[in-house]
C-alpha atoms as a PDB file:
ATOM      1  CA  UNK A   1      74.292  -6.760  84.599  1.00  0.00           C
ATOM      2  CA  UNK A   2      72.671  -4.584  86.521  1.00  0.00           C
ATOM      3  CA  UNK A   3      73.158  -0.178  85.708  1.00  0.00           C
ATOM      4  CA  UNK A   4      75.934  -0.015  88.379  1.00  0.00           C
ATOM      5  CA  UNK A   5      77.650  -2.947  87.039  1.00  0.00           C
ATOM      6  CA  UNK A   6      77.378  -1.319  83.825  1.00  0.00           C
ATOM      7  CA  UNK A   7      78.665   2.357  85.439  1.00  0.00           C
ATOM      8  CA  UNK A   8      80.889   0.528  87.024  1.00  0.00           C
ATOM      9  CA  UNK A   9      82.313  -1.049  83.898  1.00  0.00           C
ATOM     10  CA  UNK A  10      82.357   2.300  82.231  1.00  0.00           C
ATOM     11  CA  UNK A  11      84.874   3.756  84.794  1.00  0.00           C
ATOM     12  CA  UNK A  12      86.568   0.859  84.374  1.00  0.00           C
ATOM     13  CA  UNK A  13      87.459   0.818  80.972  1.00  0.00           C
ATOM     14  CA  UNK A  14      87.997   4.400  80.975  1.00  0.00           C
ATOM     15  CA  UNK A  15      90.882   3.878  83.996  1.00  0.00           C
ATOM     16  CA  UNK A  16      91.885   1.056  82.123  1.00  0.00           C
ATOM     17  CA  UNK A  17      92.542   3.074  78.775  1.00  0.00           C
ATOM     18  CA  UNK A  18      93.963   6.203  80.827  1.00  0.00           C
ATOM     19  CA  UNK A  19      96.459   3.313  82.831  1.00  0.00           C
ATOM     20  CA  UNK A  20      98.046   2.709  78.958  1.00  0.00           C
ATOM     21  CA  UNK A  21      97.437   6.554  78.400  1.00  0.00           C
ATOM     22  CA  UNK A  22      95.181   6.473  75.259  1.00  0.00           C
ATOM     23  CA  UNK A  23      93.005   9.226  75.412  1.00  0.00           C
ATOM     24  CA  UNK A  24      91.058   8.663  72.260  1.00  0.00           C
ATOM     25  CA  UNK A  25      90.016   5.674  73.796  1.00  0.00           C
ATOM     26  CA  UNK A  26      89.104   7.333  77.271  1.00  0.00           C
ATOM     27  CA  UNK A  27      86.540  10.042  74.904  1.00  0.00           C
ATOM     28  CA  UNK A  28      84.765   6.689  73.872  1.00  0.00           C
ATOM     29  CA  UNK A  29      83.473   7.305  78.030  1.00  0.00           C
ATOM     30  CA  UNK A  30      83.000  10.891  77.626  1.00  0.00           C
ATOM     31  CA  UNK A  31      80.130  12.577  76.801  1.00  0.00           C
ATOM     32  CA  UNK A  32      81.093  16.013  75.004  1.00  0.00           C
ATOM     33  CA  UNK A  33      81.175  18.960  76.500  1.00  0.00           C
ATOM     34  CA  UNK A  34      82.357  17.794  79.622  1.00  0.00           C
ATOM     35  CA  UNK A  35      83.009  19.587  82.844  1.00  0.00           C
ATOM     36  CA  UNK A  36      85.950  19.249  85.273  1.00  0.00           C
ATOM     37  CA  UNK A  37      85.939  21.075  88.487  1.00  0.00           C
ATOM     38  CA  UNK A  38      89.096  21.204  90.695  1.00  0.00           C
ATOM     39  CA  UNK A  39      90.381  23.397  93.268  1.00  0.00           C
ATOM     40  CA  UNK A  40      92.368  25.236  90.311  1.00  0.00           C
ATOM     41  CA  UNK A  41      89.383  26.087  88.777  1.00  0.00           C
ATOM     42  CA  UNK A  42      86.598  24.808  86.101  1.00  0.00           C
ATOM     43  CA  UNK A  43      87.445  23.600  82.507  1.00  0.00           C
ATOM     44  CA  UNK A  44      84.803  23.143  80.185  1.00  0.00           C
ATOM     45  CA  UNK A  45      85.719  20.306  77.001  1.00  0.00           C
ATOM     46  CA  UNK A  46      84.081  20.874  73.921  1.00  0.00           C
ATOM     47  CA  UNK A  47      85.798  19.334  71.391  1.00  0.00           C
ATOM     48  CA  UNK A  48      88.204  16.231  70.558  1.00  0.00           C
ATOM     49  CA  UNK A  49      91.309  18.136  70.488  1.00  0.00           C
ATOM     50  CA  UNK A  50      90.578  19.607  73.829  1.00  0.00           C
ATOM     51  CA  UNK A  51      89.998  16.690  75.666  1.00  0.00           C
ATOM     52  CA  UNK A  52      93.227  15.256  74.604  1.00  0.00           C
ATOM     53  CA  UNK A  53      94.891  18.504  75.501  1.00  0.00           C
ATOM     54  CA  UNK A  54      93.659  18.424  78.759  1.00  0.00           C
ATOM     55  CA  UNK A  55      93.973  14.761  79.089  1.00  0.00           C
ATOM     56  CA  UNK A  56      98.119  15.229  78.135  1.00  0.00           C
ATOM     57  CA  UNK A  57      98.312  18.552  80.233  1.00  0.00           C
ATOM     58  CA  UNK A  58      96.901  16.619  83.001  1.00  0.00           C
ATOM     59  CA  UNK A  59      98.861  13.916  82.755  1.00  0.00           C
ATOM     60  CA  UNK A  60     102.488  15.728  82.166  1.00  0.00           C
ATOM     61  CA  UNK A  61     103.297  15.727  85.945  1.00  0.00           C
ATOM     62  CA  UNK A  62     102.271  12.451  86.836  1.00  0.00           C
ATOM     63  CA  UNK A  63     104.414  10.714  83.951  1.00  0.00           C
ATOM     64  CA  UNK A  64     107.461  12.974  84.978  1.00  0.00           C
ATOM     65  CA  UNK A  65     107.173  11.820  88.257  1.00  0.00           C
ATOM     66  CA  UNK A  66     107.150   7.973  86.720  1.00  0.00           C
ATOM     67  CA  UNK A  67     102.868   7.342  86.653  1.00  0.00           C
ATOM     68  CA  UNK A  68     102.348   3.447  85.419  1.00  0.00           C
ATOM     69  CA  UNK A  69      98.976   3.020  86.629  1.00  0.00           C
ATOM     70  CA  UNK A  70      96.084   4.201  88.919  1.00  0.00           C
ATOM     71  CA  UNK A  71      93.721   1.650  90.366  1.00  0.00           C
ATOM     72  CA  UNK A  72      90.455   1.794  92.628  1.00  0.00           C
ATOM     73  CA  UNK A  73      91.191   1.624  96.753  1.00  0.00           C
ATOM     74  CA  UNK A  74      87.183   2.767  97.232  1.00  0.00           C
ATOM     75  CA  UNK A  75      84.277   3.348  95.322  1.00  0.00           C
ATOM     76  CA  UNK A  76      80.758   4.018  95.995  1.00  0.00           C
ATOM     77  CA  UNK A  77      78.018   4.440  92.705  1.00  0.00           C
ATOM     78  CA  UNK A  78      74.706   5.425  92.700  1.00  0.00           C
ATOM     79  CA  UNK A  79      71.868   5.571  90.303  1.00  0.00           C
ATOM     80  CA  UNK A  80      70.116   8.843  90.443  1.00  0.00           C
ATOM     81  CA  UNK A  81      67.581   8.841  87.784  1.00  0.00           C
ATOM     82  CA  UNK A  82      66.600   6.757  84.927  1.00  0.00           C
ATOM     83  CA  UNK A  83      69.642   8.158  82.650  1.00  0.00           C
ATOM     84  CA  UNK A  84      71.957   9.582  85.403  1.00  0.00           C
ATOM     85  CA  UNK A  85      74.949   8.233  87.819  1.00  0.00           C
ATOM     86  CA  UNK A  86      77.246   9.365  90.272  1.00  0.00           C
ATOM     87  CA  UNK A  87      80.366   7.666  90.809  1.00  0.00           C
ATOM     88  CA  UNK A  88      82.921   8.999  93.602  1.00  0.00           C
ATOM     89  CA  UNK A  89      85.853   6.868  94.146  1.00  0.00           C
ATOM     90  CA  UNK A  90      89.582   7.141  95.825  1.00  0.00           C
ATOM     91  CA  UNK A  91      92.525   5.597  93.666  1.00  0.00           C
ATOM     92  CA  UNK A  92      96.279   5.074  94.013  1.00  0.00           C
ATOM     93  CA  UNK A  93      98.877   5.884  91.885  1.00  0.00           C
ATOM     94  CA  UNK A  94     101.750   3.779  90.843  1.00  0.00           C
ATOM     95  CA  UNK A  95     104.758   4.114  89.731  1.00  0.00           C
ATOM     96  CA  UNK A  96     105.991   0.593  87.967  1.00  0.00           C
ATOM     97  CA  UNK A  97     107.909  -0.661  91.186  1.00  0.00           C
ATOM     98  CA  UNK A  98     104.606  -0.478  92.884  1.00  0.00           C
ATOM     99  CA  UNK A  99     105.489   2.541  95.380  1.00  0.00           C
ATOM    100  CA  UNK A 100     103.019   4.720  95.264  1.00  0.00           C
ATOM    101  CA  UNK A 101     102.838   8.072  94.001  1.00  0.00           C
ATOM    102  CA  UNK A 102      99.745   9.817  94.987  1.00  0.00           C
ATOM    103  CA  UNK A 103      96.635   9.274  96.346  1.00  0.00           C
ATOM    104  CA  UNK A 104      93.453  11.119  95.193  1.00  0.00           C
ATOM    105  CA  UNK A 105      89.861  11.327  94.927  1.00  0.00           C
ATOM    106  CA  UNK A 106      87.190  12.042  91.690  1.00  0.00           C
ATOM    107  CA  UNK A 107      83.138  12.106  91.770  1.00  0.00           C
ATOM    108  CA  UNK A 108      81.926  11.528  88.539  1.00  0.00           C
ATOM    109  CA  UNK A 109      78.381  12.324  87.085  1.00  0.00           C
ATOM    110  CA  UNK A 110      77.356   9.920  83.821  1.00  0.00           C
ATOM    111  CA  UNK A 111      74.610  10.476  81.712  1.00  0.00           C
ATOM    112  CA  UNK A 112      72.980   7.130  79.746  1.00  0.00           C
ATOM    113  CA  UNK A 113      73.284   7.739  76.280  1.00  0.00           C
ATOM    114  CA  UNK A 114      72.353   5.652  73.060  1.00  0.00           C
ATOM    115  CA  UNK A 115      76.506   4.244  73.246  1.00  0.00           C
ATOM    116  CA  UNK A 116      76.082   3.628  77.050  1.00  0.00           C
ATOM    117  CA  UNK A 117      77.195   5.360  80.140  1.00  0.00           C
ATOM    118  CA  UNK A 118      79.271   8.273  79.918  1.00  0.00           C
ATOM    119  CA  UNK A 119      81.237  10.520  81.997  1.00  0.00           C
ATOM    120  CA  UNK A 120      79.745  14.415  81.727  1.00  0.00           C
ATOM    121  CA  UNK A 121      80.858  16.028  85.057  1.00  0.00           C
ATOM    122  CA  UNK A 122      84.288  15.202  87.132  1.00  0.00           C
ATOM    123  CA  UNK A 123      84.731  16.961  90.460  1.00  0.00           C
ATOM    124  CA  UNK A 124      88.840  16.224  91.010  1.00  0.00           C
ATOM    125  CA  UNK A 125      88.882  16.369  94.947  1.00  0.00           C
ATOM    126  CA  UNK A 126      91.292  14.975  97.465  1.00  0.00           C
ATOM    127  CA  UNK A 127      91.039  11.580  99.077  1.00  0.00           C
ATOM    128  CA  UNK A 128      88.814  12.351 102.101  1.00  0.00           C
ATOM    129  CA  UNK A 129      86.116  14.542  99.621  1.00  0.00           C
ATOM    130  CA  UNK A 130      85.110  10.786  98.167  1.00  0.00           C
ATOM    131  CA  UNK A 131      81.117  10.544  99.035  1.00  0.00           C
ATOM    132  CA  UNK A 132      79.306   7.789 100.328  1.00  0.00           C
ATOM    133  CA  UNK A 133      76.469   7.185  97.852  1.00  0.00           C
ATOM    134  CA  UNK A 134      74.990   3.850  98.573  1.00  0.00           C
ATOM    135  CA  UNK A 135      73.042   4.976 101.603  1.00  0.00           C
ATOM    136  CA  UNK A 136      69.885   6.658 101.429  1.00  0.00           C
ATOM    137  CA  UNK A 137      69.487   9.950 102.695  1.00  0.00           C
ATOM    138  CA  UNK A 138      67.513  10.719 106.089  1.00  0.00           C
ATOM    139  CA  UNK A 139      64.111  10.306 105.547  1.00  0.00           C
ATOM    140  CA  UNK A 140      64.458   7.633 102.675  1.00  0.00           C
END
């Protein structure tokens, strides 16, 4: 596999375990601290019991208004530098009749570590602030 199969993979085993709403199994694709930066502000995750905080705080409104899963509609990945990714992406949410809640968009930077790649940054943006990353920029 190449390093954006393997980012790719990453993000999708951490949707996959955030779809069934484990969050000690989404940390497995953290890297800790983590940032997330959203138009309500930025949190900064230190520790285990944080990030499941935030993960269940984050999650409250969506199950209330019947969340069963999110999936991919776009994504575009990049590979930075030897040890770093960016990920930005647009997903659906479903409820389990398959109308959709929400849509909504997420750029995510990943650091290689020893375990892997992990998630380190998340910029929680709406659908149109996705970013094209596969294309070089002017002058590449």
């Amino acid at each position: 596999m190449s390093d954006i199969d393997d980012v790719r993979a990453a993000v999708d085993a951490y949707v996959d375990a955030f779809n069934v709403q484990d969050f000690e199994r989404c940390l497995k694709y953290y890297r800790l601290p983590t940032t997330w930066i959203s138009s309500r502000g930025v949190i900064v995750i230190e520790t285990r019991e944080a990030f499941i905080a935030a993960m269940t705080r984050s999650t409250h409104d969506l199950r209330k208004r019947g969340l069963h899963r999110t999936e991919h509609l776009a994504r575009s990945t990049r590979i930075v530098a030897d040890n770093v990714a960016l990920t930005s992406a647009v997903g659906a949410r479903y409820r389990a009749d398959g109308t959709e809640i929400e849509r909504a968009g997420g750029t995510m930077a990943l650091a290689r570590t020893a375990e892997g790649w992990r998630i380190v940054t998340v910029l929680i943006h709406g659908e149109s602030g996705a970013v094209k990353l596969e294309q070089p920029l002017m002058g590449d």
